[in-house]
Protein backbone atom coordinates (compact mmCIF):
# COMPACT_ATOMS: atom_id res chain seq x y z
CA UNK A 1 0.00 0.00 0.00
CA UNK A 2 1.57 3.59 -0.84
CA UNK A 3 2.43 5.45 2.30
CA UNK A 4 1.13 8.79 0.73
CA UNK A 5 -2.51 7.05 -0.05
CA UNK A 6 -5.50 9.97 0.73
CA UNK A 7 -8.02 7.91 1.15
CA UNK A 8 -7.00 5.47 3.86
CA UNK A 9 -8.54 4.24 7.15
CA UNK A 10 -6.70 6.88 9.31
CA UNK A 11 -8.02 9.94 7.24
CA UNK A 12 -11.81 8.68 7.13
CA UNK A 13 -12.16 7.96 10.50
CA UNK A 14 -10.33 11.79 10.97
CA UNK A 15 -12.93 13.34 8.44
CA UNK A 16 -15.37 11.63 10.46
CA UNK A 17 -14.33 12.54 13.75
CA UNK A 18 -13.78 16.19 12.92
CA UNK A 19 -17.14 16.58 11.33
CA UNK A 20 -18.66 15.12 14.27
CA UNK A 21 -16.81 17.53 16.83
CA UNK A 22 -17.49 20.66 14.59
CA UNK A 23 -21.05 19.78 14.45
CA UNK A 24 -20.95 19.26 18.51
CA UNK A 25 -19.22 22.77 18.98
CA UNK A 26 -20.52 25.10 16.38
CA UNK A 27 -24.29 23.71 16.15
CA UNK A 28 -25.06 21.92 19.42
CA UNK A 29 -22.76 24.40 21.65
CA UNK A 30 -21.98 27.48 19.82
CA UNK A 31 -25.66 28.07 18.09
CA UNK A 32 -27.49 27.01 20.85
CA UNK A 33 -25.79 29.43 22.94
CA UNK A 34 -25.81 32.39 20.87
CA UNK A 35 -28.56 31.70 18.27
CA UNK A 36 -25.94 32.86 15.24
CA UNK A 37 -26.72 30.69 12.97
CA UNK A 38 -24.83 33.07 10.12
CA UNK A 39 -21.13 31.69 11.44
CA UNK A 40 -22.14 28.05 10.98
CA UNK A 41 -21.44 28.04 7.46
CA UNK A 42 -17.96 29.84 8.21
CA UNK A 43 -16.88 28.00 11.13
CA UNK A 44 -17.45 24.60 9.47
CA UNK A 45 -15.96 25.22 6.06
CA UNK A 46 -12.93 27.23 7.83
CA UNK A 47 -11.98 24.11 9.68
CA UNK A 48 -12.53 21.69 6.96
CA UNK A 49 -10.25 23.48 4.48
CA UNK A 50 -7.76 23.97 7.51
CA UNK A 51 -7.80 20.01 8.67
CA UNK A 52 -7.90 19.17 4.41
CA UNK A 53 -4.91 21.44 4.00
CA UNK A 54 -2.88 20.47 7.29
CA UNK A 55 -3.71 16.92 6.51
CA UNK A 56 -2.57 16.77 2.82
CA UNK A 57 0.86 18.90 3.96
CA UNK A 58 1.20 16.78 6.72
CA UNK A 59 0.59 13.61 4.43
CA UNK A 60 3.24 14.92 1.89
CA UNK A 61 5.83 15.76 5.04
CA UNK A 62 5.47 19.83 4.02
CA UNK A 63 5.13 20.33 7.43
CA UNK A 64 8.82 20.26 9.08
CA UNK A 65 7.71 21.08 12.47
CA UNK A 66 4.35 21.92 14.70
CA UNK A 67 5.82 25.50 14.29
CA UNK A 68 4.94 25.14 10.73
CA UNK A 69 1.16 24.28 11.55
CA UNK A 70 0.85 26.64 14.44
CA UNK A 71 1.95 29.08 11.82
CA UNK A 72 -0.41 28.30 9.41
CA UNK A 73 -2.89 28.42 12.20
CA UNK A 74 -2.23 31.82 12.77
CA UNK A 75 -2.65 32.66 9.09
CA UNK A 76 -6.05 31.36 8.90
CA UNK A 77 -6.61 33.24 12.02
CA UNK A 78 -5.53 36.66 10.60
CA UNK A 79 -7.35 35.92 7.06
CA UNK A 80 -10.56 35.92 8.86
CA UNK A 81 -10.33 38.38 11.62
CA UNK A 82 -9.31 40.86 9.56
CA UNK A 83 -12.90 40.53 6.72
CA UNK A 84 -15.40 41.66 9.66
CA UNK A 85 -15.45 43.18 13.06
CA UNK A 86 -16.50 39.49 15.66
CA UNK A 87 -17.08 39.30 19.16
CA UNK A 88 -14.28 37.89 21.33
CA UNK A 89 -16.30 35.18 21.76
CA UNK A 90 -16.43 34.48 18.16
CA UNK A 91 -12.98 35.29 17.57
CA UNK A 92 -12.51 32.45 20.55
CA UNK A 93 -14.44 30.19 18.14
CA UNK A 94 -12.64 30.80 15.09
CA UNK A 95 -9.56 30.02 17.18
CA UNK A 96 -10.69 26.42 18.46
CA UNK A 97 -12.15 25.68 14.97
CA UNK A 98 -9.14 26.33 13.66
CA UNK A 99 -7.14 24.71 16.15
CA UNK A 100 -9.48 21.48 15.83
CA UNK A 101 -8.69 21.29 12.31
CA UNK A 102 -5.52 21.49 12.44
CA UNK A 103 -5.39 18.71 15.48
CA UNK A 104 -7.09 16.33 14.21
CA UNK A 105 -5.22 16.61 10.60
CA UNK A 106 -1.64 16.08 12.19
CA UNK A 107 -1.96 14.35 15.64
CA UNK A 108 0.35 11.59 16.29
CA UNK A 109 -1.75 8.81 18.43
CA UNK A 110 -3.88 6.18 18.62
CA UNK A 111 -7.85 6.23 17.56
CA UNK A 112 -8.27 6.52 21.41
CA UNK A 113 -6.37 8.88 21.73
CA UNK A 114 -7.68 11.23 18.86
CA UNK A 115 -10.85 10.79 20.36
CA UNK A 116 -9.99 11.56 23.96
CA UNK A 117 -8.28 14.96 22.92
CA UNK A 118 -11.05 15.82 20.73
CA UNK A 119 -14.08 14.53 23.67
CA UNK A 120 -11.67 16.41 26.15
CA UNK A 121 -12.28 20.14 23.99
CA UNK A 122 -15.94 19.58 23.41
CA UNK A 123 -16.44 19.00 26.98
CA UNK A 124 -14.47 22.01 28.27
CA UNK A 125 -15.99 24.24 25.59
CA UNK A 126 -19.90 22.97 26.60
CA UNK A 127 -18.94 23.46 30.61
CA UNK A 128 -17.38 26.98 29.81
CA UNK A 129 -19.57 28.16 27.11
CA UNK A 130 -22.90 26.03 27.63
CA UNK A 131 -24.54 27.55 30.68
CA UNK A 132 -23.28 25.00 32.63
CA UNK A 133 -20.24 26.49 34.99
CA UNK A 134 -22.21 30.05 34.32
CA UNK A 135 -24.86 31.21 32.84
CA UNK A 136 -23.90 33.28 29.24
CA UNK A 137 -25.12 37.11 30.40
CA UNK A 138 -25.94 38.36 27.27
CA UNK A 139 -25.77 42.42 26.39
CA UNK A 140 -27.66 45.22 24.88
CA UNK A 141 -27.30 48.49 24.73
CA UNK A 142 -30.79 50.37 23.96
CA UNK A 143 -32.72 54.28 23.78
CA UNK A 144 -34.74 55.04 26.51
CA UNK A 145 -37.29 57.84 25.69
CA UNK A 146 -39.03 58.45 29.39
CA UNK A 147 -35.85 60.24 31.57
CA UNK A 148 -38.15 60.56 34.53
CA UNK A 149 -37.38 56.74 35.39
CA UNK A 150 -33.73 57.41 34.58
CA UNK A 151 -32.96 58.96 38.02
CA UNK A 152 -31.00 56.63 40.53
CA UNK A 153 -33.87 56.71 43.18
CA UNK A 154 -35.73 55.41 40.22
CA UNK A 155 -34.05 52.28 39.12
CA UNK A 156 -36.49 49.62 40.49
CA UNK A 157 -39.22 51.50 38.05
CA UNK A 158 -36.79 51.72 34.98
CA UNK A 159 -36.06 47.95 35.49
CA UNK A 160 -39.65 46.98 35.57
CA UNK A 161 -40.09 49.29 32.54
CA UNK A 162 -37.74 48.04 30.26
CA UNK A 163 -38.44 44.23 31.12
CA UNK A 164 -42.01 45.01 30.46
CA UNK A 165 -40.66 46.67 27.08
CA UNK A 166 -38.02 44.23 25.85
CA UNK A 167 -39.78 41.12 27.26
CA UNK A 168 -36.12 39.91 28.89
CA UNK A 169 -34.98 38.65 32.30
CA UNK A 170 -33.22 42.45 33.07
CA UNK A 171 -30.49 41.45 36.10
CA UNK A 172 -28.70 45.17 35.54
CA UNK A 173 -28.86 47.47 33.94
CA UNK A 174 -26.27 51.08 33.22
CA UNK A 175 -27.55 54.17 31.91
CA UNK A 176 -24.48 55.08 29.82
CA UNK A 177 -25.82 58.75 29.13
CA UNK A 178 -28.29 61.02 29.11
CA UNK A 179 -29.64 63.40 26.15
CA UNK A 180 -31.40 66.28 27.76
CA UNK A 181 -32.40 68.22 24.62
CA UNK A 182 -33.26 65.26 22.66
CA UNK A 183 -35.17 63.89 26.44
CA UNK A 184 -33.81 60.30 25.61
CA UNK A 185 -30.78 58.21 27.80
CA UNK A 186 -28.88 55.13 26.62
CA UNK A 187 -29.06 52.15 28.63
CA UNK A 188 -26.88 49.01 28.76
CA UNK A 189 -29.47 45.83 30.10
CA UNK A 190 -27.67 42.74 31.17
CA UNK A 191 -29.78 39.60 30.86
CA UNK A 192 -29.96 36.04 30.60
């Protein structure tokens, strides 16, 4: 059998696993979480080109060292960072994506031990990221048109107020500023 086959046992069951785990991260963990279903596409073709590519360098011994792959890893990662403004969470996605691909294309081991690397990252991302260790406190910053509930002796009313607005579980809430003239404040609410 030629050493520099493709399509052997090792690189099916790696397709296979890797597909799995992005589909565990990005839809199960990652879209649950933050209901962006837009980065799915992104995230999953991203780490299939970057797995494909590290895989057929890695098959063809282009890859001298892991410094080569890490710094193809960071190439990917500036390629996309730089097209549109993310979130740090999403730029933390990208990142593990990325670094997934590029695991599961070169890593020396056993089945087993593929698997156990790859179970150990879905489980740390679901207990950080899931809701589990902490619940996700989402953001939004919003106009306020009523400044007579913007007053700090007032901030049991404005809570009420805006969850009876915005239809969300308010915890806290900032007013950022206040626009006399225009008799409208902006508010960061923090929610769940």
């Amino acid at each position: 059998m030629d050493s520099h086959a493709l399509f052997t046992e090792l690189f099916i069951y790696r397709v296979i696993l890797n597909s799995i785990v992005m589909i565990l991260l990005i839809r199960v963990i990652y879209v649950r979480t933050y209901h962006k279903r837009e980065l799915f596409f992104m995230f999953f073709l991203l780490n299939f080109i970057v797995f494909l590519l590290s895989y057929l360098l890695e098959n063809s011994k282009a890859f001298g060292s892991f410094g080569a792959a890490f710094g193809l890893l960071a190439a990917f990662s500036l390629l996309r960072l730089r097209t549109e403004a993310m979130t740090s969470k999403d730029m933390t996605y990208v990142f593990i994506i990325i670094a997934v691909g590029l695991l599961n294309a070169i890593m020396k081991g056993t089945y087993y031990e593929i698997l156990g690397v790859n179970a150990i990252i879905v489980i740390v991302v679901f207990l950080v990221d899931g809701n589990i260790i902490m619940k996700n406190q989402k953001t939004q910053v919003i106009e306020y048109d009523k400044l007579e509930h913007v007053a700090p002796m007032n901030y049991n009313e404005l809570q009420a107020a805006l969850r009876l607005r915005t239809g969300l579980d308010i915890r806290e809430l900032t007013v950022e500023s206040v626009d006399f003239p225009k008799n409208r404040a902006i508010i960061k609410i923090y929610y769940y």
